[in-house]
C-alpha atoms as a PDB file:
ATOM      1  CA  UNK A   1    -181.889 -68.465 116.762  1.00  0.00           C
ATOM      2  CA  UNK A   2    -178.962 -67.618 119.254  1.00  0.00           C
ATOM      3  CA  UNK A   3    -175.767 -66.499 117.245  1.00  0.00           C
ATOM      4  CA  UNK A   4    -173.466 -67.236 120.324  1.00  0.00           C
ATOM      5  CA  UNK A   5    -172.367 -70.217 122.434  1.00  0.00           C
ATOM      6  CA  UNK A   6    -174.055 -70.373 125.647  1.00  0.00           C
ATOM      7  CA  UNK A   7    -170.969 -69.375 128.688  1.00  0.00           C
ATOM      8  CA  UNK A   8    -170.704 -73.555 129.587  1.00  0.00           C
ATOM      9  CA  UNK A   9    -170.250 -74.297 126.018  1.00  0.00           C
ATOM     10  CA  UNK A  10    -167.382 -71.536 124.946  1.00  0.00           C
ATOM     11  CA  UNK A  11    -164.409 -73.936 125.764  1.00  0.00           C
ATOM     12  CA  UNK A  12    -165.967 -75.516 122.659  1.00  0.00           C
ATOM     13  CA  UNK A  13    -166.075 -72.422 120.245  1.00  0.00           C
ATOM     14  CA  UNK A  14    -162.397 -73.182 118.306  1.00  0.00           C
ATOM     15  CA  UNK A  15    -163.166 -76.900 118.069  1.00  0.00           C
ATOM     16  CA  UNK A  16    -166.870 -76.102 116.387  1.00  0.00           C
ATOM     17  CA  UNK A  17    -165.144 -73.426 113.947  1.00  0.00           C
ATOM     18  CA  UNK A  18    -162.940 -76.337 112.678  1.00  0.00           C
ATOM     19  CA  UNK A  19    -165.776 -78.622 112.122  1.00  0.00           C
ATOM     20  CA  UNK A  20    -167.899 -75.556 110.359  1.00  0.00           C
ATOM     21  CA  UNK A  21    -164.577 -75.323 108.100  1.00  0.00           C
ATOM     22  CA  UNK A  22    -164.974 -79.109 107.244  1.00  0.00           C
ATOM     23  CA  UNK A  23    -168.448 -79.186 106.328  1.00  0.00           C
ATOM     24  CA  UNK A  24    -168.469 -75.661 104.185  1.00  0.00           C
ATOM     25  CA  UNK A  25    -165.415 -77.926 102.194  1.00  0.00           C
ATOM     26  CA  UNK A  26    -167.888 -80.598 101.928  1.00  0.00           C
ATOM     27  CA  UNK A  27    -170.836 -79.180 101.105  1.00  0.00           C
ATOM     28  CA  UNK A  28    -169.698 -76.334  99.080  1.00  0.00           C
ATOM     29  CA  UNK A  29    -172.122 -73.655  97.679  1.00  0.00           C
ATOM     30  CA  UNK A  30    -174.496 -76.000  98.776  1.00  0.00           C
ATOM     31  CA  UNK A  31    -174.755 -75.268 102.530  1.00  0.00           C
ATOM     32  CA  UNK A  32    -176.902 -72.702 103.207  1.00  0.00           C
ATOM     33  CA  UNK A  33    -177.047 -73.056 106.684  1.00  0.00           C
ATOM     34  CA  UNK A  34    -175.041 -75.247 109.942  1.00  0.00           C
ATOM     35  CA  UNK A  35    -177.062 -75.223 113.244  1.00  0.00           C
ATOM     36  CA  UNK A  36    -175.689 -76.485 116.436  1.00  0.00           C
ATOM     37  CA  UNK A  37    -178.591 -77.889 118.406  1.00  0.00           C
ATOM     38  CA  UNK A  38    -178.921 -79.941 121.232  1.00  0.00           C
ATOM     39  CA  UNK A  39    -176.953 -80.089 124.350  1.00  0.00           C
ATOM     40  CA  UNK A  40    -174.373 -78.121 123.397  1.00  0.00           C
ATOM     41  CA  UNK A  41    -176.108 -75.164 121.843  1.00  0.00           C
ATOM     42  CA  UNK A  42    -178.391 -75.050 125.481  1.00  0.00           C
ATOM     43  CA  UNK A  43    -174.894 -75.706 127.979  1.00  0.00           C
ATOM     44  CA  UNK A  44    -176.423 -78.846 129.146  1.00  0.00           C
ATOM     45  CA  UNK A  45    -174.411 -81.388 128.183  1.00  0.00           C
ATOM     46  CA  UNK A  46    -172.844 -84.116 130.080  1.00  0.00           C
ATOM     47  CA  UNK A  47    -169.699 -86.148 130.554  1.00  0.00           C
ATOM     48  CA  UNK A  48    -170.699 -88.394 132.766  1.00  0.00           C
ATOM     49  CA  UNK A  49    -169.138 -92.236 133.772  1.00  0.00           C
ATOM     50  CA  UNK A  50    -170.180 -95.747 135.505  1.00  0.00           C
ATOM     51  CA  UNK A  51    -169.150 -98.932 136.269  1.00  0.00           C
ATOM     52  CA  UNK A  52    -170.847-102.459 134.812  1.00  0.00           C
ATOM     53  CA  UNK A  53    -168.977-105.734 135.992  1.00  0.00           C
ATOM     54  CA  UNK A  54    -165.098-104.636 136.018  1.00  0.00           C
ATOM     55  CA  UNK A  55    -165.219-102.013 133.620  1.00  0.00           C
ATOM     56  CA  UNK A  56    -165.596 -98.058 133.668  1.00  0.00           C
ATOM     57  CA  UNK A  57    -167.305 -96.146 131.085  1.00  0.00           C
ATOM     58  CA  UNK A  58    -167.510 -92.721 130.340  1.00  0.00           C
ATOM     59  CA  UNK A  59    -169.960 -90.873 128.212  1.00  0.00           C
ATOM     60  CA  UNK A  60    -169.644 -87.835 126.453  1.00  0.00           C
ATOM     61  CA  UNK A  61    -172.407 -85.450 124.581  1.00  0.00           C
ATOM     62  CA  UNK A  62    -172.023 -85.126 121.073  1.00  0.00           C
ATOM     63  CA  UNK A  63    -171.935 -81.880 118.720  1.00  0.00           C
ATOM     64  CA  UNK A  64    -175.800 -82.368 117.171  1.00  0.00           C
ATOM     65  CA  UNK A  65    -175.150 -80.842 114.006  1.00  0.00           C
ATOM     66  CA  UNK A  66    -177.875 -79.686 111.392  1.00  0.00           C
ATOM     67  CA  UNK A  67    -176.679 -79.310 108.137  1.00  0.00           C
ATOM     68  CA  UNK A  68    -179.233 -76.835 105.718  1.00  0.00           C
ATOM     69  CA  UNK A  69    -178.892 -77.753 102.021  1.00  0.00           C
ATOM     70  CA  UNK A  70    -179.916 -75.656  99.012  1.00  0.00           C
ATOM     71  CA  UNK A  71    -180.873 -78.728  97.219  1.00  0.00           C
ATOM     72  CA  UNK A  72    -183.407 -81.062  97.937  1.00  0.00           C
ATOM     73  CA  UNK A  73    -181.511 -83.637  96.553  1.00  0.00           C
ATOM     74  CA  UNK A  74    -178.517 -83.234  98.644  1.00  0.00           C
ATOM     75  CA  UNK A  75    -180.936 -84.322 101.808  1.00  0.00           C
ATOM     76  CA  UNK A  76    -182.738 -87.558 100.853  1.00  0.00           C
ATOM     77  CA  UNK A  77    -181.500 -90.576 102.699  1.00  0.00           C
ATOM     78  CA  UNK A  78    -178.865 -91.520 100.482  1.00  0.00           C
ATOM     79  CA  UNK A  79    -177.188 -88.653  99.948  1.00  0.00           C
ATOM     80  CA  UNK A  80    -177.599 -87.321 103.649  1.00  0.00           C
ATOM     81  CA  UNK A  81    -175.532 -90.740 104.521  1.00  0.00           C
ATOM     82  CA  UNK A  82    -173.148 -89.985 101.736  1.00  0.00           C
ATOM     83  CA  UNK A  83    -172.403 -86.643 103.152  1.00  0.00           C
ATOM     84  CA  UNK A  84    -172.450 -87.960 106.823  1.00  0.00           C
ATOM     85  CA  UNK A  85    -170.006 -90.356 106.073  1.00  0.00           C
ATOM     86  CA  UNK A  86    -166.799 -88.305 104.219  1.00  0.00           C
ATOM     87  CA  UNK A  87    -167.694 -85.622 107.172  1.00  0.00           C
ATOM     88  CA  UNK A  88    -167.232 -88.457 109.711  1.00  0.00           C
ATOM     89  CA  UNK A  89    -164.151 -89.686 107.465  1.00  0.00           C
ATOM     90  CA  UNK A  90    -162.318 -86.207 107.278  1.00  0.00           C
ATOM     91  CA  UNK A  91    -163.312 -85.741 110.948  1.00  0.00           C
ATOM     92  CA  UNK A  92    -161.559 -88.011 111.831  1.00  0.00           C
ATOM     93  CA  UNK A  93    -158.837 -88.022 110.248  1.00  0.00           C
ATOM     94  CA  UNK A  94    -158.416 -84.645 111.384  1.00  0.00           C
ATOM     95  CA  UNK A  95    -158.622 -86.038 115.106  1.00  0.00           C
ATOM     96  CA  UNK A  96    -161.447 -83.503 114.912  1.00  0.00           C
ATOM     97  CA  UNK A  97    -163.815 -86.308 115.897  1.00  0.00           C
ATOM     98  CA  UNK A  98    -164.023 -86.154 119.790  1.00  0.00           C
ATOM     99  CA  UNK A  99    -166.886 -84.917 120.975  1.00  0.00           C
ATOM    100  CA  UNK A 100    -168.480 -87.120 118.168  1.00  0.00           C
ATOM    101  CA  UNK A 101    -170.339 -84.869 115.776  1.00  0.00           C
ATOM    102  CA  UNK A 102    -173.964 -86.482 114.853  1.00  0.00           C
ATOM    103  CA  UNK A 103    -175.198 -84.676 111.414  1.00  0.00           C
ATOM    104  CA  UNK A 104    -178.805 -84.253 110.144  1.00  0.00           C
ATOM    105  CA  UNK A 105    -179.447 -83.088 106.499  1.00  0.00           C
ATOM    106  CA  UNK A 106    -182.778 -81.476 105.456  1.00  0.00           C
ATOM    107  CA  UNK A 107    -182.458 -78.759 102.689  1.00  0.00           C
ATOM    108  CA  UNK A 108    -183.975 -75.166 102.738  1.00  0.00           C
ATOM    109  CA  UNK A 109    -187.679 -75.958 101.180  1.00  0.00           C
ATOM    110  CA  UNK A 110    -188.743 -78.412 103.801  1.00  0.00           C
ATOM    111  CA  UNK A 111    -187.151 -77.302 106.747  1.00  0.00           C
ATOM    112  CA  UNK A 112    -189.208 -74.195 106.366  1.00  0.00           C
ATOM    113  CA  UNK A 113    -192.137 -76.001 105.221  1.00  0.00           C
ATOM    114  CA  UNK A 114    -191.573 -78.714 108.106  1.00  0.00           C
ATOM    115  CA  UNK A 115    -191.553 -75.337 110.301  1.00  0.00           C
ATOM    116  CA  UNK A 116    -194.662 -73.709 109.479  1.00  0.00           C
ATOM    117  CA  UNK A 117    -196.249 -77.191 109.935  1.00  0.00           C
ATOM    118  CA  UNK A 118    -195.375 -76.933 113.932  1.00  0.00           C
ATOM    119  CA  UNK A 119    -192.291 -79.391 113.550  1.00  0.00           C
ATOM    120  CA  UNK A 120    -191.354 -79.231 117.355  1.00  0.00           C
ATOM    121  CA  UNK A 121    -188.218 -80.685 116.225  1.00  0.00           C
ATOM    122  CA  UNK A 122    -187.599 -78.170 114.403  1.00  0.00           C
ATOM    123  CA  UNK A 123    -189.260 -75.399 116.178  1.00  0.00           C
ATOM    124  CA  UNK A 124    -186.756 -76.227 119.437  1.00  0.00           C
ATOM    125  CA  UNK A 125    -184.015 -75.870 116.852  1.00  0.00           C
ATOM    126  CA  UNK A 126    -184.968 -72.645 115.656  1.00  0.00           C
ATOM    127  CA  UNK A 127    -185.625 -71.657 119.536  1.00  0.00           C
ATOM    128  CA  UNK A 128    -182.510 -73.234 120.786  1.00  0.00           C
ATOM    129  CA  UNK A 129    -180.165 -73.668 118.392  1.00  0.00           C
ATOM    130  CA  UNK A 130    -176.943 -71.915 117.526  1.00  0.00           C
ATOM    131  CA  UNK A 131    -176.216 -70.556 114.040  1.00  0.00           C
ATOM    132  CA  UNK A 132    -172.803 -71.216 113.240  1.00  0.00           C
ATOM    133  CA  UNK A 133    -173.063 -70.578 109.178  1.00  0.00           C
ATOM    134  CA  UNK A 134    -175.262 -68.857 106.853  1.00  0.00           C
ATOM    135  CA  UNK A 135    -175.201 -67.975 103.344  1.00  0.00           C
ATOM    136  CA  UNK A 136    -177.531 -65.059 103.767  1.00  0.00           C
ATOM    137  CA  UNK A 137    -179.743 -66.104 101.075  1.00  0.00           C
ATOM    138  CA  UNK A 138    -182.389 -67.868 103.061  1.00  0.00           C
ATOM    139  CA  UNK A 139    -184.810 -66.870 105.992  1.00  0.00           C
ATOM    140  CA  UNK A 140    -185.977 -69.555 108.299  1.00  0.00           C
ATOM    141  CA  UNK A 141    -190.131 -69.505 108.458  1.00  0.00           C
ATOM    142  CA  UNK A 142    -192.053 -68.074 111.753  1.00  0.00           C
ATOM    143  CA  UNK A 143    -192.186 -70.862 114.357  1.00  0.00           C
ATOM    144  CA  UNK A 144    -195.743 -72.101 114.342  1.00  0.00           C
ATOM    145  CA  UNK A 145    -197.161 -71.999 118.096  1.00  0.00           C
ATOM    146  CA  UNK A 146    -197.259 -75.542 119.397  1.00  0.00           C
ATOM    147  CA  UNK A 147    -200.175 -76.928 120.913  1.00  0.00           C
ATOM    148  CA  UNK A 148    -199.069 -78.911 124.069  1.00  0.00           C
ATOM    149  CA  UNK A 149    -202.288 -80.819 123.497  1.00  0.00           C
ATOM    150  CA  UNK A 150    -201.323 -81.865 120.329  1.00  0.00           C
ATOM    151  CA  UNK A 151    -197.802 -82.458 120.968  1.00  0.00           C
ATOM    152  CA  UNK A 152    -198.773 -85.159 123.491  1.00  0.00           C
ATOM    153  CA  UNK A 153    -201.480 -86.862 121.261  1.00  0.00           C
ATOM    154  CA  UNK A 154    -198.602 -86.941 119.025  1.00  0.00           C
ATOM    155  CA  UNK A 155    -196.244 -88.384 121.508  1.00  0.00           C
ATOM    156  CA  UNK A 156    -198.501 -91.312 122.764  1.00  0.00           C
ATOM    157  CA  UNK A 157    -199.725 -92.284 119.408  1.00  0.00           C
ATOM    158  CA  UNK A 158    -196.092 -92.520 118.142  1.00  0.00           C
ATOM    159  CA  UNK A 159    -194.705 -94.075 121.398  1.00  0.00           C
ATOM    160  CA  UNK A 160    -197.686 -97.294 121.439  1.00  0.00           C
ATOM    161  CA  UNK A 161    -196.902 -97.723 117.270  1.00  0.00           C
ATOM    162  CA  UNK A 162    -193.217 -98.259 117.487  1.00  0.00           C
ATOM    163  CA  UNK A 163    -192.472 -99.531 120.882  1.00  0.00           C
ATOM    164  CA  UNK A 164    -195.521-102.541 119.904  1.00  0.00           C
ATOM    165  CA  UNK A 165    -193.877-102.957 116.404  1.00  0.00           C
ATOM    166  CA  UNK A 166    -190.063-103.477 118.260  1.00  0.00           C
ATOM    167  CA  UNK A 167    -192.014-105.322 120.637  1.00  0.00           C
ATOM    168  CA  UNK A 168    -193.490-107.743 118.615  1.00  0.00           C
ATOM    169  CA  UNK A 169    -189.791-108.265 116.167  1.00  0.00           C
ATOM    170  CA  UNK A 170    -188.170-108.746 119.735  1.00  0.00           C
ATOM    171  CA  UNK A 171    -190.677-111.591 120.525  1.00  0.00           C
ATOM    172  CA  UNK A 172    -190.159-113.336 116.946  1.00  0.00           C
ATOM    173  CA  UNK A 173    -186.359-113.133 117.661  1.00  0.00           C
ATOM    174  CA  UNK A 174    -186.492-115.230 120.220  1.00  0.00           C
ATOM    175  CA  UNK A 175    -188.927-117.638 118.218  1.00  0.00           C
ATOM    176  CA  UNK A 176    -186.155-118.065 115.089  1.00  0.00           C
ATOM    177  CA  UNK A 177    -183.737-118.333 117.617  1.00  0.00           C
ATOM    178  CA  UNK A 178    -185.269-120.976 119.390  1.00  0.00           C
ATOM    179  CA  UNK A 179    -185.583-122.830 115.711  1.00  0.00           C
ATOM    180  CA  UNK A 180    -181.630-121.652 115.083  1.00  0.00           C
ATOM    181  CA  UNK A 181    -182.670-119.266 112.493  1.00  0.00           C
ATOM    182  CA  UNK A 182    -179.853-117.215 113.907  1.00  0.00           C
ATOM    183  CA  UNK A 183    -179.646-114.841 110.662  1.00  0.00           C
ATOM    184  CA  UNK A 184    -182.824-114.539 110.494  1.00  0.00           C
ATOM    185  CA  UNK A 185    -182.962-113.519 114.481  1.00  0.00           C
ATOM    186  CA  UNK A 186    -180.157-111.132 113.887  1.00  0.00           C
ATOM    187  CA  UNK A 187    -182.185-109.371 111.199  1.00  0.00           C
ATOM    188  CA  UNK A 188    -185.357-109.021 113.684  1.00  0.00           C
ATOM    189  CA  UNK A 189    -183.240-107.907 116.783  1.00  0.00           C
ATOM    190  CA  UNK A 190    -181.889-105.034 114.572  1.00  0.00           C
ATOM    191  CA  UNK A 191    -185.468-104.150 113.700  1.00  0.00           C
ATOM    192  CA  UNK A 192    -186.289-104.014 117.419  1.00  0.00           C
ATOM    193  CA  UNK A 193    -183.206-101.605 118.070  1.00  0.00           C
ATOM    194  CA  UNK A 194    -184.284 -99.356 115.018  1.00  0.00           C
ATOM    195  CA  UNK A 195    -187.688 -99.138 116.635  1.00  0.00           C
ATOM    196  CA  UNK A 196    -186.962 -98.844 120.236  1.00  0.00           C
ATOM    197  CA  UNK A 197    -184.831 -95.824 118.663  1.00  0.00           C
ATOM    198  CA  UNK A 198    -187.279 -94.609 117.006  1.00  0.00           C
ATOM    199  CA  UNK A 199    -189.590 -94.565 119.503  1.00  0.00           C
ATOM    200  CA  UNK A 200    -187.998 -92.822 121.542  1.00  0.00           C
ATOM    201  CA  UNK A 201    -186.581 -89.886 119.057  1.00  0.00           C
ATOM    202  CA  UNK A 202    -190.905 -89.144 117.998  1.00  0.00           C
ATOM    203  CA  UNK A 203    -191.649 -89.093 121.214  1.00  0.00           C
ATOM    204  CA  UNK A 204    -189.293 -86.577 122.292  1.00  0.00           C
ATOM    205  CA  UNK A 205    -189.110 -84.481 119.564  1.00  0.00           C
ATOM    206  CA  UNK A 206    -191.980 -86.358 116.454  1.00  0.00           C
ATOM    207  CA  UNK A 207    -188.720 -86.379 114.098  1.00  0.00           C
ATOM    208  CA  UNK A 208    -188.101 -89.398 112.267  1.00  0.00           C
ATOM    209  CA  UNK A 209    -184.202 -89.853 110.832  1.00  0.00           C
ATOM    210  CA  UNK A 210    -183.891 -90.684 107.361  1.00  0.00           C
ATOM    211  CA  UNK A 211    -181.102 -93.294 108.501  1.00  0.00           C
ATOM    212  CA  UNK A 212    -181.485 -97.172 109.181  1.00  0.00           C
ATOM    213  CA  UNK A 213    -177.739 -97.240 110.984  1.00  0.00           C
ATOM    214  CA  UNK A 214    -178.781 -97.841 114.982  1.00  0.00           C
ATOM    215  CA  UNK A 215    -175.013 -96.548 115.886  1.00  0.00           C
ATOM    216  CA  UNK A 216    -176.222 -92.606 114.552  1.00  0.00           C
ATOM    217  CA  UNK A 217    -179.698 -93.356 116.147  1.00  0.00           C
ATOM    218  CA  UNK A 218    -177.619 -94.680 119.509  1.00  0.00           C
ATOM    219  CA  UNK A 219    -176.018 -91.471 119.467  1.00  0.00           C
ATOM    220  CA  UNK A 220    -179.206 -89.295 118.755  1.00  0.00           C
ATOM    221  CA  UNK A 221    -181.196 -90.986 121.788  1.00  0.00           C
ATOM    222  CA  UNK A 222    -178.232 -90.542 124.425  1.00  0.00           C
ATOM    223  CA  UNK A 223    -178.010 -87.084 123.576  1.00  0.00           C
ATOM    224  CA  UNK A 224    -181.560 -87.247 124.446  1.00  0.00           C
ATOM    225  CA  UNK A 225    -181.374 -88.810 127.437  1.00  0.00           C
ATOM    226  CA  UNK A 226    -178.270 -89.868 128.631  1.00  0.00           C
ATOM    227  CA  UNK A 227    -179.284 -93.465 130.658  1.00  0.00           C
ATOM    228  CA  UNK A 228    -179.610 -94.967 126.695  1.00  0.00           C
ATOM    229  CA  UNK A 229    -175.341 -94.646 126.565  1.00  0.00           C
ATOM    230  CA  UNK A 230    -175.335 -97.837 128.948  1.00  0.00           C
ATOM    231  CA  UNK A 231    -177.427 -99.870 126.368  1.00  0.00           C
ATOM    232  CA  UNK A 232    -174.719-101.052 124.136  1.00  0.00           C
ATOM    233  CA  UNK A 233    -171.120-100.784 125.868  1.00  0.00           C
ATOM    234  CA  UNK A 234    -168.828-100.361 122.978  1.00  0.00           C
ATOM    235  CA  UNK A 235    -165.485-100.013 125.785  1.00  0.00           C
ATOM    236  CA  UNK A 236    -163.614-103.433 124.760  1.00  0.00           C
ATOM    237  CA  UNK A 237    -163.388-104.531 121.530  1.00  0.00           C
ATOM    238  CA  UNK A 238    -165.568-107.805 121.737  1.00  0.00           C
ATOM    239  CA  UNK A 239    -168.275-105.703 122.738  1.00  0.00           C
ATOM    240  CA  UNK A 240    -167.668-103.337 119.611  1.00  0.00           C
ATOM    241  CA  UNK A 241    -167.618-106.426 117.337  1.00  0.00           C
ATOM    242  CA  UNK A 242    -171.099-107.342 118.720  1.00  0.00           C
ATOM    243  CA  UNK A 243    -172.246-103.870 118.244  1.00  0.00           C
ATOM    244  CA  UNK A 244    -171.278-104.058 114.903  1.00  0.00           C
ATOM    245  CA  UNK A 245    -172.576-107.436 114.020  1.00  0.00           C
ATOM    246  CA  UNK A 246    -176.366-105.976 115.359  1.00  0.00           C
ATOM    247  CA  UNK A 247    -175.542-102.773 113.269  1.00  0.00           C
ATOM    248  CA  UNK A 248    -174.749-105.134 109.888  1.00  0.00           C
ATOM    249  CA  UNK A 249    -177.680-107.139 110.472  1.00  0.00           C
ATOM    250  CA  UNK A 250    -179.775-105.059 108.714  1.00  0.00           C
ATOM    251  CA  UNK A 251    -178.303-105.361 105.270  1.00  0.00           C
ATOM    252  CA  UNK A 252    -176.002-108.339 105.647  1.00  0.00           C
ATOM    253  CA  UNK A 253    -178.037-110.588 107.523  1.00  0.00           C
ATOM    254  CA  UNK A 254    -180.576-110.570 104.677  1.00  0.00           C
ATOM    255  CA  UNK A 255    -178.288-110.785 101.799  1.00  0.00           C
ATOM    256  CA  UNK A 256    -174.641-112.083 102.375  1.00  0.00           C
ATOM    257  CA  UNK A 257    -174.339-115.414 102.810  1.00  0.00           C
ATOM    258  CA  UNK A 258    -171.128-115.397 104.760  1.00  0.00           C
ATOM    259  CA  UNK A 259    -172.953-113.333 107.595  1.00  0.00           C
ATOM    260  CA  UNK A 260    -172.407-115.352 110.436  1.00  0.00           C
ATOM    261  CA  UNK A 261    -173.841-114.590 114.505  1.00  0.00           C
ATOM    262  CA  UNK A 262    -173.424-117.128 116.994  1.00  0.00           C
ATOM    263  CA  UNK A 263    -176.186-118.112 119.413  1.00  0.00           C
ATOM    264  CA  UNK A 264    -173.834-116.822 122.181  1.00  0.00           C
ATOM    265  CA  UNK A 265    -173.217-113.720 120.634  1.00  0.00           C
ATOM    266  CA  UNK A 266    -177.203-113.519 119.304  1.00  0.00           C
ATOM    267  CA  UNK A 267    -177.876-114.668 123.024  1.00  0.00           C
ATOM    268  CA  UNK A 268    -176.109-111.312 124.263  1.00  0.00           C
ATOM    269  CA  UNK A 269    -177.338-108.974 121.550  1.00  0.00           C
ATOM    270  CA  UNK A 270    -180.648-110.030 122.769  1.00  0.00           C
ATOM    271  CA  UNK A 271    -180.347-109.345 126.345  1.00  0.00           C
ATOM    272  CA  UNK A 272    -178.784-105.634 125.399  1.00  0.00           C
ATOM    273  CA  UNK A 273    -182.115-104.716 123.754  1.00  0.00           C
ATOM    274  CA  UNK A 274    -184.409-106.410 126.438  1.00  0.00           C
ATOM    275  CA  UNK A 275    -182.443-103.646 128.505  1.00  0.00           C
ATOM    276  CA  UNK A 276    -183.450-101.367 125.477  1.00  0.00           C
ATOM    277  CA  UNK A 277    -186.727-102.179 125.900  1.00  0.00           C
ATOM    278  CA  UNK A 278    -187.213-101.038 129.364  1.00  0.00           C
ATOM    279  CA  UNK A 279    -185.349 -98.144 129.120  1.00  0.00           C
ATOM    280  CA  UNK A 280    -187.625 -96.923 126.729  1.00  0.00           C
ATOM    281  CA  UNK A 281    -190.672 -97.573 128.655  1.00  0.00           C
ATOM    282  CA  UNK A 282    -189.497 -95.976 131.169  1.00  0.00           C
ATOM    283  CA  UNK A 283    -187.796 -92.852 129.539  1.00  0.00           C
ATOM    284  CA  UNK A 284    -191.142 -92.198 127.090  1.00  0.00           C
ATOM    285  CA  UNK A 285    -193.660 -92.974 129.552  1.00  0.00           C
ATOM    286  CA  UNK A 286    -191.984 -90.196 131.421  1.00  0.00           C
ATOM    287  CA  UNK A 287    -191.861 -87.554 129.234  1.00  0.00           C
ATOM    288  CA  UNK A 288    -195.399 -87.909 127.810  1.00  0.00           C
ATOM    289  CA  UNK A 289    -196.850 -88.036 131.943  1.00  0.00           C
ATOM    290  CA  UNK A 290    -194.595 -84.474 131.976  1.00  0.00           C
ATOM    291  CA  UNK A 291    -196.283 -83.481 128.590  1.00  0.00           C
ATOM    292  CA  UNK A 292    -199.720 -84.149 130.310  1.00  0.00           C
ATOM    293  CA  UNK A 293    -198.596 -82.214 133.805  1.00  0.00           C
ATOM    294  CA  UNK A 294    -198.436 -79.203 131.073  1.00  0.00           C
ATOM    295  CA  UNK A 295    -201.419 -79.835 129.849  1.00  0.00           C
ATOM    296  CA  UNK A 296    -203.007 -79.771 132.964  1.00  0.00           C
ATOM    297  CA  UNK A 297    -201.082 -76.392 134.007  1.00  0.00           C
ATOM    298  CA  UNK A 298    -202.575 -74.381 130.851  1.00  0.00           C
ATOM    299  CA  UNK A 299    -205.768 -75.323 131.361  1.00  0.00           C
ATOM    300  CA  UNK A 300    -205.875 -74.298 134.916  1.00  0.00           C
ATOM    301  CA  UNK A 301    -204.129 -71.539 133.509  1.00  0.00           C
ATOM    302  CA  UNK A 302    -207.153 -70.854 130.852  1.00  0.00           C
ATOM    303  CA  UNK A 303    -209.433 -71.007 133.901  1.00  0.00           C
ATOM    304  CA  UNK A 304    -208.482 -69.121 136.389  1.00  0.00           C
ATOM    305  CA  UNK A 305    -207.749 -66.468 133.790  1.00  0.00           C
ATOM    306  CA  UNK A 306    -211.747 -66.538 132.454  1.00  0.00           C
ATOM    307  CA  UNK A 307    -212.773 -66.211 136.066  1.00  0.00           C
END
């Protein structure tokens, strides 16, 4: 665990000591540790812009943020989006919110436990990461060696599971919408989304979030590769409202009768995650050939090394 910014993160240092303020205010005696992770804590990130139709966008990496608990019961899902939310909140109300800050809660126990398991989530955060808070009362559990074998067993099996289960709630979208089930449709679009998402996240690091909201998993998989930030354009505010009528869809959709989606705006939602769709092919199958290059390496490694 690095205890410094890397040189092309520094112009970043006062902004992260603000947010570490907020969050120790949050959390309280509860935090026991805050780990930047991600882009920011390797000096990778990107700001980065394009053009679609008539409109720029630009794209920005977020602060990932891993918030350490004492409790367990300050990191079940629930409370982890309690917590996300009034840090969001304060955040922004601070104007503290740009880069966007994307928090993940796991307390103490099962981090460590999660660790000694060979979490390579969580062993790359331990490698990488950047310790901007600790109590002092904890120590994080010896990294358990990964085996790149393993990891891309791992990666497949996860990757044909959830890309053939968003798959298959993509295809039965289009059946309810043909039948004007459009609620119905909006429900099993958002299901696709979640588990394009979360296809994507196991594959590239076998962590699954806690959280059903696709606008924190959005954020999660363009900080993991940044193509996925030209899925949803959120630049003018129809497209934000459509955004936000996928992102309801998974509670309101189901139970609110006044939930209403269009077949126009159903018609575009749709088309978004067919672009979804073959991003993620293209971005897992990817990573999981590189996992297997590695594979290959260490074995002819292994065997030049016995002869």
């Amino acid at each position: 665990m690095k205890r410094s910014l890397p040189r092309r993160s520094k112009h970043q240092a006062e902004r992260l000591r603000e947010i570490t303020q907020v969050i120790r205010e949050l959390v309280g005696d509860d935090l026991a540790m805050l780990i930047l992770f991600g882009s920011y804590a390797r000096g990778d990130w990107v700001e980065d812009r394009y053009v679609e139709g008539h409109i720029t966008y630009t794209y920005q990496s977020d602060f990932d943020l891993l918030v350490v608990t004492e409790k367990r019961s300050s990191a079940t899902a629930r409370a982890e989006a309690r917590l996300v939310d009034a840090i969001d909140h304060r955040l922004q109300r601070l104007r503290l919110d740009k880069p966007t800050s994307n928090v993940i809660v796991e307390d103490i126990k099962n981090l460590n436990k999660d660790l000694q398991r060979g979490s390579y989530f969580l062993t790359d955060i331990k490698k990488e990461g950047v310790l901007l808070f600790d109590n002092g009362r904890h120590t994080l559990a010896k990294r358990c060696k990964l085996d790149p074998k393993q990891r891309r067993k791992y990666a497949r099996e996860d990757y044909n599971h959830w890309f053939k289960s968003a798959s298959e709630f993509l295809d039965t979208t289009f059946d309810d919408a043909a039948k004007r089930r459009y609620k119905k449709a909006a429900f099993e679009l958002h299901q696709a989304t979640e588990r394009f998402f979360t296809a994507t996240i196991l594959v590239f690091s076998r962590y699954k979030p806690k959280t059903h909201d696709i606008k924190k998993l959005d954020r999660l998989v363009s900080n993991l590769h940044a193509d996925f930030f030209t899925v949803f354009p959120r630049a003018t505010p129809e497209q934000k409202h459509l955004f936000d009528l996928l992102k309801r869809a998974y509670i309101d959709a189901r139970y609110k009768r006044d939930f209403k989606i269009t077949k126009t705006e159903l018609e575009y939602l749709a088309t978004r995650v067919r672009k979804l769709q073959t991003l993620t092919k293209k971005v897992c199958r990817k990573k999981i050939a590189s996992m297997e290059v590695e594979t290959g390496k260490l074995k002819r490694g292994r065997s030049e090394s016995a002869g």
